[in-house]
C-alpha atoms as a PDB file:
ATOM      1  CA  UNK A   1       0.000   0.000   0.000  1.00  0.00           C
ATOM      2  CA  UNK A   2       1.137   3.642  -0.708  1.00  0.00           C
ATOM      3  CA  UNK A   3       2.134   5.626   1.997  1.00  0.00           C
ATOM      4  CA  UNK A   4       2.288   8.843   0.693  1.00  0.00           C
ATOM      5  CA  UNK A   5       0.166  11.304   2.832  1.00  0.00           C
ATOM      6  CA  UNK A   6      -3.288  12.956   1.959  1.00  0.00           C
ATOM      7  CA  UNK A   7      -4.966  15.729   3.353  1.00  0.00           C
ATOM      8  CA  UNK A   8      -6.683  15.153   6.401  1.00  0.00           C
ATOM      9  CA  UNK A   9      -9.972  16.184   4.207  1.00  0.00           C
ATOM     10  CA  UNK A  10      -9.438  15.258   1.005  1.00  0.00           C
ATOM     11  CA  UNK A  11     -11.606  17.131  -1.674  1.00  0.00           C
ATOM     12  CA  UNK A  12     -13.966  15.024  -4.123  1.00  0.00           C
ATOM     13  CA  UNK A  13     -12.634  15.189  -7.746  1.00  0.00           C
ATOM     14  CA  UNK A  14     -14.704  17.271 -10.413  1.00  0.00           C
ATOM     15  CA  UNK A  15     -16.663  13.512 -11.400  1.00  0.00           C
ATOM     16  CA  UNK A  16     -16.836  12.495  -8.325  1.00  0.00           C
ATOM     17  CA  UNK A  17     -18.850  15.949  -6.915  1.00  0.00           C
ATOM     18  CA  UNK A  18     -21.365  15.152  -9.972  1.00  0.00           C
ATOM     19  CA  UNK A  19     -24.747  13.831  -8.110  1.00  0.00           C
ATOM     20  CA  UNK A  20     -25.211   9.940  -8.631  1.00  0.00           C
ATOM     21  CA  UNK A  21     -29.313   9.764 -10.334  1.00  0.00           C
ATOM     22  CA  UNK A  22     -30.775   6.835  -7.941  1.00  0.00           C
ATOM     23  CA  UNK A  23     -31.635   4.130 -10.380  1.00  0.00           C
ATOM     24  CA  UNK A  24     -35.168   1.533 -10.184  1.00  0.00           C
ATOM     25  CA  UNK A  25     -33.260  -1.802 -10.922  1.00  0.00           C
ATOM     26  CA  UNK A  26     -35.968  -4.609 -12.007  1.00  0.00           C
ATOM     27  CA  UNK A  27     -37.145  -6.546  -9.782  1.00  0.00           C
ATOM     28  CA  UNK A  28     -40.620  -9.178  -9.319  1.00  0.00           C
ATOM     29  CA  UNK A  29     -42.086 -10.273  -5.901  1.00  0.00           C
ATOM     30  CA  UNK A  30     -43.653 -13.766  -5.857  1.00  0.00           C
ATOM     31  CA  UNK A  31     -46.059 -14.295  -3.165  1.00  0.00           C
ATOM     32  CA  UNK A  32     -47.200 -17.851  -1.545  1.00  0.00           C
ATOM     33  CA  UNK A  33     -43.562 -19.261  -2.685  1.00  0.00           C
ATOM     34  CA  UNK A  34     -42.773 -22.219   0.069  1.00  0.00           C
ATOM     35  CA  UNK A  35     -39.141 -22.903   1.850  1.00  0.00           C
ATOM     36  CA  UNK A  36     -38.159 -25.785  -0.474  1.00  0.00           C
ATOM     37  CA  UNK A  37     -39.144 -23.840  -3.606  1.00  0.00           C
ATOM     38  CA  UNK A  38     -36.789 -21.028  -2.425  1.00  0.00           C
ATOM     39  CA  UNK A  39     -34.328 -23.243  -1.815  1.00  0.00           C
ATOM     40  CA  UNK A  40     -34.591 -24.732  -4.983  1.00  0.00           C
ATOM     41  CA  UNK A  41     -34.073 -21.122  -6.637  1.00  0.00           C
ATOM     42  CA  UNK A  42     -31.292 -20.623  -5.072  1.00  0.00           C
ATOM     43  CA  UNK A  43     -29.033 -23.536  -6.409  1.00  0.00           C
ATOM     44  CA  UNK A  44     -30.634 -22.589  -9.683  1.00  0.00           C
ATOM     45  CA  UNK A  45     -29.296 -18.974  -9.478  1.00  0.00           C
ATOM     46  CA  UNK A  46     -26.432 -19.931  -7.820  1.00  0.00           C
ATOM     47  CA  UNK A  47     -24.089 -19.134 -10.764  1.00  0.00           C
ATOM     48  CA  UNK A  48     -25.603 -15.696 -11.467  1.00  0.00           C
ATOM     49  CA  UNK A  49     -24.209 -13.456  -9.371  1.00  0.00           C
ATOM     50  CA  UNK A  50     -26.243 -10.164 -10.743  1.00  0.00           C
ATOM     51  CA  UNK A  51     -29.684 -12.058  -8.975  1.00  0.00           C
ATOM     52  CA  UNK A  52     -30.770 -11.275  -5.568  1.00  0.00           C
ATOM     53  CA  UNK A  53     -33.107 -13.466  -4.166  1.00  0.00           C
ATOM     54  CA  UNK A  54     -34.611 -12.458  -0.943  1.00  0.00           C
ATOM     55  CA  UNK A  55     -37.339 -14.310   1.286  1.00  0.00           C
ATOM     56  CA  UNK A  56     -39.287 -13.386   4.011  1.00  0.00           C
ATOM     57  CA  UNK A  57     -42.370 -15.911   5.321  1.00  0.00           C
ATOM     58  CA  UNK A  58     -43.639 -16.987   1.584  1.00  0.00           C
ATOM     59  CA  UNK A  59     -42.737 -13.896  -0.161  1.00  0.00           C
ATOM     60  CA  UNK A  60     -39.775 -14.087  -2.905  1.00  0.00           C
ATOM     61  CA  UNK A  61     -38.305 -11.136  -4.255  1.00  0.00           C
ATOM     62  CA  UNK A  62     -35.897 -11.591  -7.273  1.00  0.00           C
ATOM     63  CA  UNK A  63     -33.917  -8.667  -8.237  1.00  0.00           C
ATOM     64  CA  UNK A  64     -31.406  -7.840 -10.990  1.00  0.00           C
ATOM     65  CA  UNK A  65     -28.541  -5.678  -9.566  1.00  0.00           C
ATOM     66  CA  UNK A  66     -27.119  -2.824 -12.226  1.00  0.00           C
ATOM     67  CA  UNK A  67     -23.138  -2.616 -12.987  1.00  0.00           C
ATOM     68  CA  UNK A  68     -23.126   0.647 -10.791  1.00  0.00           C
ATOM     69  CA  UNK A  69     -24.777  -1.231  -7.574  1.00  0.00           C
ATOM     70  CA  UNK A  70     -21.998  -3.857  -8.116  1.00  0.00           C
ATOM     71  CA  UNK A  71     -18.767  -1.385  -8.224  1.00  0.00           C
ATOM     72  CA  UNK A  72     -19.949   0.613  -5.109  1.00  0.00           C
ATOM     73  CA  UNK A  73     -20.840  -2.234  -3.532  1.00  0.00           C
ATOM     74  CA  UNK A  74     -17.157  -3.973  -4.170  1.00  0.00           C
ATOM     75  CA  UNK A  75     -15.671  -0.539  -3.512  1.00  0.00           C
ATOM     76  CA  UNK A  76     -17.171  -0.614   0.301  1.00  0.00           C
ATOM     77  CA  UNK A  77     -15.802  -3.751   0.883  1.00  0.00           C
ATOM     78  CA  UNK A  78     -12.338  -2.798   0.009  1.00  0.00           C
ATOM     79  CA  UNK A  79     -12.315   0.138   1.752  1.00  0.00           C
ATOM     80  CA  UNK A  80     -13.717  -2.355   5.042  1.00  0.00           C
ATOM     81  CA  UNK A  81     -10.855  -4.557   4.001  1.00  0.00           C
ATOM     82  CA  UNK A  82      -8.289  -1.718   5.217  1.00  0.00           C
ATOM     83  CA  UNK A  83      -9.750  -0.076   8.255  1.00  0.00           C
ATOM     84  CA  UNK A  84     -10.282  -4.037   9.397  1.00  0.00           C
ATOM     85  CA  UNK A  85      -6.389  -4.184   8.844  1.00  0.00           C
ATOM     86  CA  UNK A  86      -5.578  -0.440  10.144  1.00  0.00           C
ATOM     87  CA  UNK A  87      -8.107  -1.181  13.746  1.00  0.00           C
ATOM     88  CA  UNK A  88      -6.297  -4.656  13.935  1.00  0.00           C
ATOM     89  CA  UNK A  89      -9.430  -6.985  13.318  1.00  0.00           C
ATOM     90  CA  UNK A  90      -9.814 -10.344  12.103  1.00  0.00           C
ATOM     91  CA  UNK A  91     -11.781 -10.759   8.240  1.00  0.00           C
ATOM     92  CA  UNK A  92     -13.911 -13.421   7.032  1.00  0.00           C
ATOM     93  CA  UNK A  93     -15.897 -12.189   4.542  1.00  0.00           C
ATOM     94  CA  UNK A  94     -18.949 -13.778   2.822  1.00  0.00           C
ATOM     95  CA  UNK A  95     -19.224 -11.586   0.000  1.00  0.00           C
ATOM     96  CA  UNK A  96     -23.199 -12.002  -1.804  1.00  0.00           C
ATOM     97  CA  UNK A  97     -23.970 -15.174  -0.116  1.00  0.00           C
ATOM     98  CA  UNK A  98     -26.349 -16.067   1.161  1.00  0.00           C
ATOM     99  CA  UNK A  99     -28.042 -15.574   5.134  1.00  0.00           C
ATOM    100  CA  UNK A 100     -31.165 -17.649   6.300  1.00  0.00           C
ATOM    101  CA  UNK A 101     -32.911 -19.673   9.092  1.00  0.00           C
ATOM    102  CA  UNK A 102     -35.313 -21.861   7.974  1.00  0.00           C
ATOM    103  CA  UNK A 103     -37.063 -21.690  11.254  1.00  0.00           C
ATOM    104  CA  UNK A 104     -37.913 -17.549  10.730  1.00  0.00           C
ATOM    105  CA  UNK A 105     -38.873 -18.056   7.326  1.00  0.00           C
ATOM    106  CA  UNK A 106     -36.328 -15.660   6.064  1.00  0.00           C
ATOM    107  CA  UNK A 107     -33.401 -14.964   4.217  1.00  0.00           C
ATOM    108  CA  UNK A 108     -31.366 -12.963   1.891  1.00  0.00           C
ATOM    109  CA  UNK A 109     -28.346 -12.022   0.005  1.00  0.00           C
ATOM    110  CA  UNK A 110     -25.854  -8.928   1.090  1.00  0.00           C
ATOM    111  CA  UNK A 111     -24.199  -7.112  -1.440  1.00  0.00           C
ATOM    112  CA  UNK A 112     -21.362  -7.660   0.933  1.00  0.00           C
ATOM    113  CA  UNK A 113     -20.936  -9.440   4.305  1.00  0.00           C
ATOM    114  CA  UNK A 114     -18.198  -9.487   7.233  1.00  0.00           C
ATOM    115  CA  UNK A 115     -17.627 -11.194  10.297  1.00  0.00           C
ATOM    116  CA  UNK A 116     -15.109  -9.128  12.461  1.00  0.00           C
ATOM    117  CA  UNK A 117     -16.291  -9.564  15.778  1.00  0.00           C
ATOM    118  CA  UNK A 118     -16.888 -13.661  15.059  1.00  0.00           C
ATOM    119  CA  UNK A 119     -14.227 -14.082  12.636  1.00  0.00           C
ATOM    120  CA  UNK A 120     -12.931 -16.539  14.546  1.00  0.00           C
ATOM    121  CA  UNK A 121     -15.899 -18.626  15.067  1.00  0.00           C
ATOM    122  CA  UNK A 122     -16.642 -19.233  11.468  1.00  0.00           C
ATOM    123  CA  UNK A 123     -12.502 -20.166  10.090  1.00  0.00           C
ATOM    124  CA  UNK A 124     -13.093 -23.194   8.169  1.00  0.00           C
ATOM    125  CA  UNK A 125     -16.625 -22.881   7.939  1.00  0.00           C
ATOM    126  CA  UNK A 126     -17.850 -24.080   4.929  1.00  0.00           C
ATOM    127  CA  UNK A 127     -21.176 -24.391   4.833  1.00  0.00           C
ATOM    128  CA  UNK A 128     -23.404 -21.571   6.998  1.00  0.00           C
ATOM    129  CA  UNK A 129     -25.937 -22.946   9.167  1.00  0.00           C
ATOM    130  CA  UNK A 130     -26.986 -19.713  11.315  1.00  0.00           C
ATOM    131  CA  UNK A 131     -28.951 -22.104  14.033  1.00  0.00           C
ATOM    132  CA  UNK A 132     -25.072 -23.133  14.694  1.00  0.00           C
ATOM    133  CA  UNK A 133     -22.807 -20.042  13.110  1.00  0.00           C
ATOM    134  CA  UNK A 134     -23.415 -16.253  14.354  1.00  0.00           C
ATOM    135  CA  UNK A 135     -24.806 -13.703  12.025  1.00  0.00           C
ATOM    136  CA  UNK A 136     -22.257 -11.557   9.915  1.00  0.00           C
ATOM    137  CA  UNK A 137     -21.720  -8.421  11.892  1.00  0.00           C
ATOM    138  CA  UNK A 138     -21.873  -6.250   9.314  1.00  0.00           C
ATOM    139  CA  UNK A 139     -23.740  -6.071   5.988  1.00  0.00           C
ATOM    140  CA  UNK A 140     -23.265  -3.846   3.140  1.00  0.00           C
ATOM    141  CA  UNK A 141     -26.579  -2.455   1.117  1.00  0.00           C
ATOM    142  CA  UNK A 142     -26.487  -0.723  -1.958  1.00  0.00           C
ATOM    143  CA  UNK A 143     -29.736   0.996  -3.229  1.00  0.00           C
ATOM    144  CA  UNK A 144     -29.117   1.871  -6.675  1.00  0.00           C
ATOM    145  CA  UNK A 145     -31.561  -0.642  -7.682  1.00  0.00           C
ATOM    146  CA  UNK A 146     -34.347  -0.823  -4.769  1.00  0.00           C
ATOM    147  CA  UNK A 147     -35.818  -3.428  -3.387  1.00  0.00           C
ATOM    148  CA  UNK A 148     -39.058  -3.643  -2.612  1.00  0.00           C
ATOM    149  CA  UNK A 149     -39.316  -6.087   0.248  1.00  0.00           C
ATOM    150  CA  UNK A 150     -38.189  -4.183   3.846  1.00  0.00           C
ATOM    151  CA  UNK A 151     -34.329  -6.140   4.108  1.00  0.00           C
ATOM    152  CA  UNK A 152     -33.395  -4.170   7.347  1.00  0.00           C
ATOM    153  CA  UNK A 153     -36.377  -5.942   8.968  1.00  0.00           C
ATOM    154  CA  UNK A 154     -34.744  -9.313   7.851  1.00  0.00           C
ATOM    155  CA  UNK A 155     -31.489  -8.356   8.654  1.00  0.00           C
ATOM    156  CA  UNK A 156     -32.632  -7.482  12.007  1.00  0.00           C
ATOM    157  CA  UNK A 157     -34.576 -10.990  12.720  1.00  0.00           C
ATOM    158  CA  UNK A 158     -31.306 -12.737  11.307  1.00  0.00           C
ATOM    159  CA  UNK A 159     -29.243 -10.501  13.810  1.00  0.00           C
ATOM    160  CA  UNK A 160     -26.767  -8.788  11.559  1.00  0.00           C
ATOM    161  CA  UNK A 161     -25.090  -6.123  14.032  1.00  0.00           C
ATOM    162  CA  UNK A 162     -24.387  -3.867  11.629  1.00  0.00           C
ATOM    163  CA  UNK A 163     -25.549  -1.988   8.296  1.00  0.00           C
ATOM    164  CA  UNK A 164     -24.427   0.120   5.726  1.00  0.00           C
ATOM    165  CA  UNK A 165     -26.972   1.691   3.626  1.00  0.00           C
ATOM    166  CA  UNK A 166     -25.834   3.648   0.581  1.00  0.00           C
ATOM    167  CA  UNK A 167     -28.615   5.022  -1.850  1.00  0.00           C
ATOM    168  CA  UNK A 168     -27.117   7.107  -4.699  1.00  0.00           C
ATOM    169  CA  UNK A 169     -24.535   9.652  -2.747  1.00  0.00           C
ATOM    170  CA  UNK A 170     -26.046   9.024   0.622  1.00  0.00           C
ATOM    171  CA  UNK A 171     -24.730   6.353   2.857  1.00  0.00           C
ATOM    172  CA  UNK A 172     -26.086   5.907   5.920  1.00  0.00           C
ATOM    173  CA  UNK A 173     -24.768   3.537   9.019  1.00  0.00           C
ATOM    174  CA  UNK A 174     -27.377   1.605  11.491  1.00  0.00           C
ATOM    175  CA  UNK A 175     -26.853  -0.581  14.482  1.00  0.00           C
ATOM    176  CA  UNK A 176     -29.077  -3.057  15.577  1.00  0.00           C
ATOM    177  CA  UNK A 177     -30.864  -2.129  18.950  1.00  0.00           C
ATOM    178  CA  UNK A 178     -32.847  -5.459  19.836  1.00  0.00           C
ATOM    179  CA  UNK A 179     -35.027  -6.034  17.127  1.00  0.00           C
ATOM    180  CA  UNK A 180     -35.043  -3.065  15.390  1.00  0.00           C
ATOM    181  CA  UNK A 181     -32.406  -0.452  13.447  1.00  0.00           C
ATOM    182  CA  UNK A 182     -31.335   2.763  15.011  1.00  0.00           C
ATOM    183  CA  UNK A 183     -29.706   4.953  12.206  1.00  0.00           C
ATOM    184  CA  UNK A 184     -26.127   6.334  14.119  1.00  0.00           C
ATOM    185  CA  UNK A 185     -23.450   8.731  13.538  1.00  0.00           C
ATOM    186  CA  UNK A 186     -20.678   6.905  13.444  1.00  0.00           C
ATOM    187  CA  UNK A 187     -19.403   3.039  12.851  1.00  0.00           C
ATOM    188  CA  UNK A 188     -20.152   1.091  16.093  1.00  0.00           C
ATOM    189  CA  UNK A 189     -17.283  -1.003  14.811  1.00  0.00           C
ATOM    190  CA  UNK A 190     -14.662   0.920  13.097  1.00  0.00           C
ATOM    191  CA  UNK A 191     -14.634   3.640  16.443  1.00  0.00           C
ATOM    192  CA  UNK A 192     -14.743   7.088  14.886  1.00  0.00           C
ATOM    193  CA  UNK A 193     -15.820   6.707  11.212  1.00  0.00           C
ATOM    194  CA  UNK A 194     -18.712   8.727   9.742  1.00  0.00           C
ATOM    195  CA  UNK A 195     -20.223   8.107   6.244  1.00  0.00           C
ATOM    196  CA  UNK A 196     -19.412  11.474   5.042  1.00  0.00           C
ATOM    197  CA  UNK A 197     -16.110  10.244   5.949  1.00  0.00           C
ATOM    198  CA  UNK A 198     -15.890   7.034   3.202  1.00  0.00           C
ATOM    199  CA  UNK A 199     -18.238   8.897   0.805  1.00  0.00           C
ATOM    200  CA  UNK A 200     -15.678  11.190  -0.198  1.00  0.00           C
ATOM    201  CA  UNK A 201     -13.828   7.996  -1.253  1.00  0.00           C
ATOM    202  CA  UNK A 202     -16.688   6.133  -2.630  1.00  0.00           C
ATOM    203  CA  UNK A 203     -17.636   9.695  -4.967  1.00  0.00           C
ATOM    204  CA  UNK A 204     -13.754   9.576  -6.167  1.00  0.00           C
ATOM    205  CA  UNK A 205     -14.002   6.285  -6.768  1.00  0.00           C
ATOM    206  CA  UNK A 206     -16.421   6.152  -9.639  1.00  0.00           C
ATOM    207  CA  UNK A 207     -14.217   8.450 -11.615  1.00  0.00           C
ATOM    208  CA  UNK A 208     -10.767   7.762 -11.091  1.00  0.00           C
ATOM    209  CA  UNK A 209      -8.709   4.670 -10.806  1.00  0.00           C
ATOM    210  CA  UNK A 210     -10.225   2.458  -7.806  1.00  0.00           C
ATOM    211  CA  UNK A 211      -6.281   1.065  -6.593  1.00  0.00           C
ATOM    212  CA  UNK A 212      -5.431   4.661  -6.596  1.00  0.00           C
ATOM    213  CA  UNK A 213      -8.593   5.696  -4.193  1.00  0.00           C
ATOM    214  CA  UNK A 214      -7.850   2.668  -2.105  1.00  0.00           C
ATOM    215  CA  UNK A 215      -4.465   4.190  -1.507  1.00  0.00           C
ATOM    216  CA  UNK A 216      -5.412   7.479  -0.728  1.00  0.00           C
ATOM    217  CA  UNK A 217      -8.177   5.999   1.562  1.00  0.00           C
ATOM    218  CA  UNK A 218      -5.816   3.802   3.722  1.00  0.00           C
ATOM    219  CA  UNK A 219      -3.195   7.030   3.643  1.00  0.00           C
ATOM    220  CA  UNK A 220      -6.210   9.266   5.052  1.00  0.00           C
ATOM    221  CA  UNK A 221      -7.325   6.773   7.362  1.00  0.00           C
ATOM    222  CA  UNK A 222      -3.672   6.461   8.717  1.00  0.00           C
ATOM    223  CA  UNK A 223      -3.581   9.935   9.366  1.00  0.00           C
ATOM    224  CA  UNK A 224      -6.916   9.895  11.338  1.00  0.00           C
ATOM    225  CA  UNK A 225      -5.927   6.769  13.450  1.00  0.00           C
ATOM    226  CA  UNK A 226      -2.193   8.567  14.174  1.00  0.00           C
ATOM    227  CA  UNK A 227      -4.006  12.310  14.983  1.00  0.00           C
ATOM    228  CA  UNK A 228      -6.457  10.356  17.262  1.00  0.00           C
ATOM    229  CA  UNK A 229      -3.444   8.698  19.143  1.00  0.00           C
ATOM    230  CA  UNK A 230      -1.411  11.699  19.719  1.00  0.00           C
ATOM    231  CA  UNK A 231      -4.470  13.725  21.320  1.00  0.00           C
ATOM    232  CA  UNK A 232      -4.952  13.738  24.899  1.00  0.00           C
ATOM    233  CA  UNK A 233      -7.734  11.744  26.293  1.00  0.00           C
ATOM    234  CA  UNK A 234     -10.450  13.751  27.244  1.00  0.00           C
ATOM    235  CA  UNK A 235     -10.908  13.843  31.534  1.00  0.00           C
ATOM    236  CA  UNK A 236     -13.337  12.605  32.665  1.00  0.00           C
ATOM    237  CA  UNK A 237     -16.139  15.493  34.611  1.00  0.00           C
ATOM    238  CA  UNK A 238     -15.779  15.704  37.997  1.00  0.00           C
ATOM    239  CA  UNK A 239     -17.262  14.031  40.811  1.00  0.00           C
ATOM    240  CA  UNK A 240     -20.658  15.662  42.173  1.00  0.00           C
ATOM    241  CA  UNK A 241     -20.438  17.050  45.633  1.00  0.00           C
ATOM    242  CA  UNK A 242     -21.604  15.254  48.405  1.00  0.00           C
END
């Protein structure tokens, strides 16, 4: 990786400013579908990796993703590759495939999935079973081409810690608070890290070389993890009077 510095707030190049138009991708729900028919579709699709196919209690949604959905979503997930490596995490990641429990009746396909957390728990895992294997803990969504089934409610029942949300320019983080999303400011995982913060990248990104914005990403994010170490920790308030 290239090491040569960045400014602490880099500026968006002239194509990467220009507002992404939010694309309608195609996409037919199937109601009264049962488990073993889903099933089925998915070893049939299997091998087409522009297909989404996501479940929830008898209704099937298939979905064909766009070229742009694909490189943002591939461009997160490189830039989650080096702030795992710069915070010092473990990586498994499970790319599209597929997350379900039979039991709940529902199931779906991330753009991109991570364990970090549970890395560890699911090395040599090859086959998921999550009645056995925990959840990824955190999913990447890309909204270029909508869906029209409510995945944050399945994510939520399948207990995916973490989601990224990015619709056109907007990417939005949310944390799973029992059963439900709260949206949040920051990454509960990666300590510090905004959206507005990897959306600069993202926006340069679909312009310019994506190695080259990878490099200037993990150079930035150096900086920011250095600048946070040398600051002095903030004291905590005082004690209330007896």
């Amino acid at each position: 990786m290239s090491t040569t510095s960045t400014p602490t707030n880099p500026t968006p190049t002239p194509q990467a400013a220009k507002p992404r138009r939010r694309k309608r991708g195609r996409s037919v729900v199937i109601p009264f579908v049962d488990w073993e028919t889903y099933e089925a579709l998915l070893k049939v699709f299997d091998e087409r990796p522009r297909l989404r196919l996501t479940y929830d209690r008898g209704d099937l949604e298939i979905m064909v993703t766009s070229q742009e959905h694909e490189g943002d979503s591939a461009f997160l997930a490189q830039m989650i590759a080096v702030l795992a490596r710069e915070f010092k995490f473990q990586m498994r990641s499970g790319g599209s495939g597929t997350i379900k429990r039979k039991r709940m009746k529902k199931g779906l396909e991330p753009d991109k999935c991570f364990w970090l957390a549970n890395a560890a728990k699911i090395l040599g895992v090859k086959q998921l079973d999550l009645s056995v294997h925990p959840p990824p803990d955190l999913a990447i969504e890309v909204d270029v081409s909508r869906s029209s089934m409510n995945r944050l409610r399945i994510y939520a029942a399948l207990g995916v810690a973490e989601v990224w949300r990015l619709d056109g320019d907007e990417l939005h983080f949310y944390a799973l608070s029992g059963k439900t999303y709260n949206e949040v400011p920051t990454s509960p995982t990666f300590a510090g890290i905004t959206p507005s913060d990897l959306m600069t990248f993202v926006k340069q990104s679909r312009g310019v070389d994506e190695l080259a914005t990878v490099d200037a990403f993990h150079a930035w994010l150096q900086q920011r993890i250095a600048a946070t170490a040398a600051s002095p920790p903030v004291p905590p308030p005082p004690a209330p009077k007896p």
